[in-house]
Each structure stands twice: as structure tokens, then as C-alpha cells.
Protein backbone atom coordinates (compact mmCIF):
# COMPACT_ATOMS: atom_id res chain seq x y z
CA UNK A 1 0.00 0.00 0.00
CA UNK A 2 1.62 3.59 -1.08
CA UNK A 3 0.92 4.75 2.43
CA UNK A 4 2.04 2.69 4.76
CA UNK A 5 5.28 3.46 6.78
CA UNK A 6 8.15 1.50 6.89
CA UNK A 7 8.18 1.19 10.53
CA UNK A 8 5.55 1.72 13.21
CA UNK A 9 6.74 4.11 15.09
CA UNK A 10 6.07 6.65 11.85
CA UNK A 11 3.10 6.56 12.72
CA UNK A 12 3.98 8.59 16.02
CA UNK A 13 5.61 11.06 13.31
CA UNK A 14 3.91 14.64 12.75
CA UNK A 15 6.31 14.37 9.00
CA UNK A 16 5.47 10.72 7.99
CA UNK A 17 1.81 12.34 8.37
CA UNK A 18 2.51 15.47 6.46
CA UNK A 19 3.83 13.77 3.73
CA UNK A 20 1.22 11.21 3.32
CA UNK A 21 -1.47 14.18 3.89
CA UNK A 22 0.28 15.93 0.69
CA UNK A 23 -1.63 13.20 -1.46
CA UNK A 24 -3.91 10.46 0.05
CA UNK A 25 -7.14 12.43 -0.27
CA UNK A 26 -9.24 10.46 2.55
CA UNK A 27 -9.09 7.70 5.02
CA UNK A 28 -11.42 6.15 7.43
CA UNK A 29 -9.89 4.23 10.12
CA UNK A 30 -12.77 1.79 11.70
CA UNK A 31 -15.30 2.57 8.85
CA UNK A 32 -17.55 5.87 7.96
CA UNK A 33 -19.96 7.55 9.58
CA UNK A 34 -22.56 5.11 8.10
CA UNK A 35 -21.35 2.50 10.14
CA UNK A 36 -21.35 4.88 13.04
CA UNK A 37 -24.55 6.49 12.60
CA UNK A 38 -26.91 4.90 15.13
CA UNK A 39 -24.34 4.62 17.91
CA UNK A 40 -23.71 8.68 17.31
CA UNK A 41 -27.44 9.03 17.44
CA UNK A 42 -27.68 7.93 20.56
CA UNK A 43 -25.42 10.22 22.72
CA UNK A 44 -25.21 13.57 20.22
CA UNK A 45 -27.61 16.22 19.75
CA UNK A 46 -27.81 18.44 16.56
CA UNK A 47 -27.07 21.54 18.56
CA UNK A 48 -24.22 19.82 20.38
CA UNK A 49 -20.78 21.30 20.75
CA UNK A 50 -18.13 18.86 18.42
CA UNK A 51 -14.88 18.48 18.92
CA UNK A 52 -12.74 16.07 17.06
CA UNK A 53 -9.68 15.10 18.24
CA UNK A 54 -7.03 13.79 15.13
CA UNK A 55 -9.39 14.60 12.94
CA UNK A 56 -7.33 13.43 9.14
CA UNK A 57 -8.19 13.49 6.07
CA UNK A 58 -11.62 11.48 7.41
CA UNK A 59 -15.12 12.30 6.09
CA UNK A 60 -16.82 11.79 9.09
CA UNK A 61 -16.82 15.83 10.04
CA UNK A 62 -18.25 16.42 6.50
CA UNK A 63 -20.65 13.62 6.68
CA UNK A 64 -21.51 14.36 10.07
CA UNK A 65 -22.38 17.93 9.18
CA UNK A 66 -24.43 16.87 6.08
CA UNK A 67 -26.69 14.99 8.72
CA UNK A 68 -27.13 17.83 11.08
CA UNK A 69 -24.43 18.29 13.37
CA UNK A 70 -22.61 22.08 12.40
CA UNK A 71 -20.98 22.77 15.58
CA UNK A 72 -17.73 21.00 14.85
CA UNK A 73 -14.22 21.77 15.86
CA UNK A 74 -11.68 19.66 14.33
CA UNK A 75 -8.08 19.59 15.51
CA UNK A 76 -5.03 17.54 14.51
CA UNK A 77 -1.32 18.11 14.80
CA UNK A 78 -0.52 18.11 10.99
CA UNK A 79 -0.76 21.43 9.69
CA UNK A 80 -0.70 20.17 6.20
CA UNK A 81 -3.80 18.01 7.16
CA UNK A 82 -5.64 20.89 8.83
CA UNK A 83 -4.92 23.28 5.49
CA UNK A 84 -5.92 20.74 3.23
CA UNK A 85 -9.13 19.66 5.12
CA UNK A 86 -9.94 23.34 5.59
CA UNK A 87 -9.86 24.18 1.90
CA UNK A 88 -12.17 20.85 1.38
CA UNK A 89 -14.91 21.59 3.74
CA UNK A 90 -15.00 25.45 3.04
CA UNK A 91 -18.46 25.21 2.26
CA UNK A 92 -18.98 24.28 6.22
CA UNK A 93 -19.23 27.58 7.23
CA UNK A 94 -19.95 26.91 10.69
CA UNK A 95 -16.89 24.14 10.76
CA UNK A 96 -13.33 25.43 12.36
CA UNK A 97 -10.28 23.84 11.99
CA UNK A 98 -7.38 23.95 14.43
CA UNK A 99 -3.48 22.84 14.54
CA UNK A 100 -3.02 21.58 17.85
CA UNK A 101 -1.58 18.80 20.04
CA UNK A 102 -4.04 16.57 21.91
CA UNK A 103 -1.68 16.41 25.39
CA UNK A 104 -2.17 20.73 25.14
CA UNK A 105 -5.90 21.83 23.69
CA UNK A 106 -5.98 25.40 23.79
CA UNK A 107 -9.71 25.75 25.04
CA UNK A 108 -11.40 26.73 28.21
CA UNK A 109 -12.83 24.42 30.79
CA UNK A 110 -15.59 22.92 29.87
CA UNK A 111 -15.92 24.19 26.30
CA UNK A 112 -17.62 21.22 24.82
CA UNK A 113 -20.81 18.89 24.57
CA UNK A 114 -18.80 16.17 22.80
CA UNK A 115 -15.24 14.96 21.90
CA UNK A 116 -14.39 12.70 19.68
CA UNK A 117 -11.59 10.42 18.78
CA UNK A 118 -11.70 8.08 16.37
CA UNK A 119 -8.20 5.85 16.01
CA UNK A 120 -6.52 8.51 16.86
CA UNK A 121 -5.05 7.11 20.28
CA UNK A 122 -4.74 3.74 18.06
CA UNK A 123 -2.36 5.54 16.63
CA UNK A 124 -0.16 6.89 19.46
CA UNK A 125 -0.11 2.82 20.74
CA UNK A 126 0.83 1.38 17.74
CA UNK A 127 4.51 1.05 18.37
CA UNK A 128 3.51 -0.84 21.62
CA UNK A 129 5.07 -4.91 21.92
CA UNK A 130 1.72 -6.49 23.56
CA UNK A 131 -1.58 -4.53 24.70
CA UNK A 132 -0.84 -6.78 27.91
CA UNK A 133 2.05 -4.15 28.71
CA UNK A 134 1.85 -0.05 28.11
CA UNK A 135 5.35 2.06 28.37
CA UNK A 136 5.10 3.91 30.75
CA UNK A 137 6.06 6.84 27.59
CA UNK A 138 2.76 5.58 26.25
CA UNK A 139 0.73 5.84 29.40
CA UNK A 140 1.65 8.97 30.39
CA UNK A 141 0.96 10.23 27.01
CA UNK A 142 -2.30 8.83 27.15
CA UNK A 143 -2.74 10.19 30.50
CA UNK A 144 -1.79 13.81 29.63
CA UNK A 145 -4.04 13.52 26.70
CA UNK A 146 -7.10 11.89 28.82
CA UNK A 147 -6.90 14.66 31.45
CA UNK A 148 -7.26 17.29 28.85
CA UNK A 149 -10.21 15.77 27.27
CA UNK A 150 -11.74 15.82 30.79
CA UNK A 151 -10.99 19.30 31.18
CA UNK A 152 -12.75 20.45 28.34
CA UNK A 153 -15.73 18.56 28.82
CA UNK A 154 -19.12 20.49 29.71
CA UNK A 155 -20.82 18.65 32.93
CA UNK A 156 -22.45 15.34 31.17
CA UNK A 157 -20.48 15.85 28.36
CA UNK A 158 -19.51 12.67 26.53
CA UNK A 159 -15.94 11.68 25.38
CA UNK A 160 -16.42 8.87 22.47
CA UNK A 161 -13.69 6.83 21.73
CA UNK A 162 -13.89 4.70 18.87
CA UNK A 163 -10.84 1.83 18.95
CA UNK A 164 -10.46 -1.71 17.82
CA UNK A 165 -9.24 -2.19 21.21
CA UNK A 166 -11.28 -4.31 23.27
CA UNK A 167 -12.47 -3.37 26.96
CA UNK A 168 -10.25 -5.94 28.82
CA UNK A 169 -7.57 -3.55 27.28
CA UNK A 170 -8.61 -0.19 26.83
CA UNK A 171 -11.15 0.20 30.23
CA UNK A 172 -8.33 0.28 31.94
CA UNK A 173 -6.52 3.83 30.38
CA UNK A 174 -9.84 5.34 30.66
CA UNK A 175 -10.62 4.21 34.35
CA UNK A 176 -9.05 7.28 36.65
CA UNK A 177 -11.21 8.43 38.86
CA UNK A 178 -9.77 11.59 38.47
CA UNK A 179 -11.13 12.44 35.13
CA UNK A 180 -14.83 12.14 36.73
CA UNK A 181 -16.52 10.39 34.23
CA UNK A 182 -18.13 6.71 33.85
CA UNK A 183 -17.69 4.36 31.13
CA UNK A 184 -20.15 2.33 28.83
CA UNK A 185 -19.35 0.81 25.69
CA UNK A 186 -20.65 -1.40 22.66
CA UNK A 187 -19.45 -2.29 19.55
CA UNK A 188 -19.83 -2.47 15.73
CA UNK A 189 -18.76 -3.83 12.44
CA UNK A 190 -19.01 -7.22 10.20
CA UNK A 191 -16.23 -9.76 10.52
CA UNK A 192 -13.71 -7.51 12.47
CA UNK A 193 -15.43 -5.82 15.85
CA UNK A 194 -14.51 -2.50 17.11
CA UNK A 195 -15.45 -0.86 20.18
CA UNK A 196 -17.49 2.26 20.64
CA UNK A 197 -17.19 4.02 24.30
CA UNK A 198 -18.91 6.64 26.42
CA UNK A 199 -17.57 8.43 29.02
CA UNK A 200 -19.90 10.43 31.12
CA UNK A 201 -18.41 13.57 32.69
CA UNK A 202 -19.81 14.16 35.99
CA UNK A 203 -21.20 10.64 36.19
CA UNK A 204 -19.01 7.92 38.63
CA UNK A 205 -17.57 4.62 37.87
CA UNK A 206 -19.19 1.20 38.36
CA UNK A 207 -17.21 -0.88 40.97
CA UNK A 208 -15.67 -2.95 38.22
CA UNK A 209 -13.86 -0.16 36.35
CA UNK A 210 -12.99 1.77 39.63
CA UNK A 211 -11.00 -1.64 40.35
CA UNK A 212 -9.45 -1.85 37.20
CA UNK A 213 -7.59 1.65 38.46
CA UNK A 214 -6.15 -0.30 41.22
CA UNK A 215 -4.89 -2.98 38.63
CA UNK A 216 -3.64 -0.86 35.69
CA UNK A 217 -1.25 1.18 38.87
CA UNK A 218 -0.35 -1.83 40.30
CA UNK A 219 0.41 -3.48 37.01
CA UNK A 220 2.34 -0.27 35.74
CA UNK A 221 4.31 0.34 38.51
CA UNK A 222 5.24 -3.55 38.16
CA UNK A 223 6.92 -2.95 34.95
CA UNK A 224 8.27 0.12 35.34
CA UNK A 225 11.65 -1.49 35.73
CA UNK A 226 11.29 -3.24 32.24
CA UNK A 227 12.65 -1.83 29.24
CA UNK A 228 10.87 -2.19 26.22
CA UNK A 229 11.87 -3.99 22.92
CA UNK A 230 11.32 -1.73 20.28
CA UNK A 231 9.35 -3.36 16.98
CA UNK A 232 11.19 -2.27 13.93
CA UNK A 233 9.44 -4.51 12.06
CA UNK A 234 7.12 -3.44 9.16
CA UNK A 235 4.17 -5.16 9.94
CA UNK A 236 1.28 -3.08 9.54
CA UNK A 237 -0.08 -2.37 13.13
CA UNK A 238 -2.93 -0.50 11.38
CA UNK A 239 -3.91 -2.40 8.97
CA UNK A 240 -6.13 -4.47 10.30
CA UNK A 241 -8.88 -1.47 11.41
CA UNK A 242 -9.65 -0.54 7.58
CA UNK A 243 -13.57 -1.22 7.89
């Protein structure tokens, strides 16, 4: 495939994603908004405030709007990406795009209904060895972005996080009681499943995700001391999650 990287860890790279922004004209990681549409239904209102974290050179903003939902923000930290998807969508009027790092979101507390990321923190694991194990580079990452997203959430706002990562795995990133939300999820798709999940600012979590806290620290801090073997292999991490 023309745009795959010849490593993993590109995909960690603001210039591998330039570059490939410069001429793939749209992907969908995890499928299109069609395949989306009645789990979005569910938790967004039309008047809701959108923002979408890692936005790409996806069409679900623009198909999203043509159904309704104008009160979009889109961010990503390619500024060849955000130029490009700008110039395509010009006709949104009422649609912004932003350059911006998802650890540091420039916006007030609690300036949003809804955020939105879809493969995007896919993306910033991919260089991981085993979903069993997360550097402790990877979780803080996650962390830094995770706290941010909570901070910009309106009371009952809703983070969605759309993943092919399965609960056992990814309930635990998301369950800090810190960032003051709950968790639900469901899932989606023919022949490969992804996962679709809610978090609920404002809202607590259920006993079993408020233990899994206890288990992702304890199992972090266990493996602290281990050092990671980098994959340099060029598999395709990603490849897998084209719906």
C-alpha cells in the first residue's frame, strides 16, 4: 500500500503524516460515519458542541455535518492536514479547523458537549510490543491527553472513543477516577469488531472499572523497571482497522 510506513513508530511522526497528507485524499480508520450512525445518534444532539480530536483526512466531520451536526471543531497536529481539510470543507461555514496537540488543547474548561476520537489514540499505541504491557512513555501520554479531554468537557459531556481495542484492554486507560466520568461501551462492524465508548463527565464509575484503576497502577508500577523492545518490524499495526 503507497501509504504505509516502513516502521511503526512513523506513525507517532507529525512528517510521515505530512507527507502522506500531501496526497492520500481520505481515510477512514474503523469505517464511515454510516457505520457509526446509530451509535452517534444515541449520545449527540444536533445543537451539540463537536470536537474532534485527530481529525485526518476522514469524512466523518463532513458527513456528520451533512446529517445535522454544524458545531464541529476539528483539531489535529498536521498542519498540512488541517490546510488541506480546511480548503475541502470550506463550504462548512460553521466548521473550524485547528493545529493543535491533543496532550495541550488550547480551550477553556468545559468548552464542549462532545469529543471525539476516532483511532486517533490507536495511533499513538501502535509502536507498543503487547496490549498486555503499556510504556510507561505511552501511558503517560495517554494520560496527559485523557486529562485534557476531561478538562474540556461540559458537565455530562460525553468523550467517544472509537478503537479496535477491546475493553479488557482499553477500560483500563480510561478508568481514573480523576477524570470524573463513567464508562459504557458497545461495539460495531461485520467480521472484524470494534469498540465504541462513552464516558460520562460528571457521572461515577461502576465498581468494576474503579477496580481496574487499582490494577492498571499496580500493574504499571510492576513494569516500570522493564525496558521495552522496540518493533522495527514493518508489519502493519494498522492495517487491520480498515472497515
Amino acid at each position: 500500500m503507497e501509504h504505509l510506513p516502513d516502521k511503526n513508530s512513523q506513525y507517532n511522526d507529525v512528517v510521515y503524516w505530512d507527507e502522506r497528507y500531501k496526497t492520500e485524499q481520505s481515510y477512514d480508520w474503523l469505517g464511515s460515519f454510516s457505520k457509526l450512525q446509530h451509535l452517534l445518534e444515541k449520545v449527540i444532539k444536533k445543537d451539540d458542541s463537536i470536537l474532534m480530536l485527530g481529525c485526518g483526512n476522514s469524512s466523518l466531520s463532513g458527513d456528520m455535518y451533512d446529517a445535522g451536526y454544524h458545531n464541529i471543531t476539528n483539531i489535529d497536529y498536521s498542519s498540512v492536514c488541517i490546510e488541506t481539510m480546511s480548503a475541502r470543507y470550506s463550504r462548512c461555514t460553521s466548521m473550524t479547523w485547528q493545529t493543535m496537540d491533543v496532550r495541550e488543547l488550547s480551550f477553556c474548561d468545559a468548552s464542549f458537549d462532545v469529543i471525539i476520537e476516532k483511532a486517533t489514540l490507536d495511533a499513538i499505541m501502535v509502536d507498543e510490543k503487547t496490549p498486555w504491557e503499556v510504556s510507561e512513555e505511552t501511558a503517560n501520554f495517554i494520560h496527559q491527553a485523557l486529562t485534557e479531554i476531561s478538562r474540556c468537557l461540559k458537565p455530562k459531556g460525553r468523550f467517544i472513543s472509537i478503537t479496535f481495542a477491546q475493553p479488557f484492554f482499553r477500560k483500563r486507560l480510561y478508568a481514573r477516577s480523576q477524570y470524573g466520568w463513567s464508562i459504557q461501551h458497545s461495539s460495531y462492524g461485520d467480521g472484524f469488531e470494534y469498540f465504541f465508548y462513552v464516558m460520562t463527565k460528571g457521572e461515577s464509575l461502576k465498581p468494576e472499572d474503579a477496580a481496574l484503576e487499582k490494577s492498571f497502577t499496580e500493574d504499571s508500577t510492576a513494569t516500570q523497571s522493564v525496558t521495552a523492545t522496540e518493533n522495527e518490524g514493518k508489519e502493519d499495526f494498522l492495517s487491520n482497522i480498515d472497515l
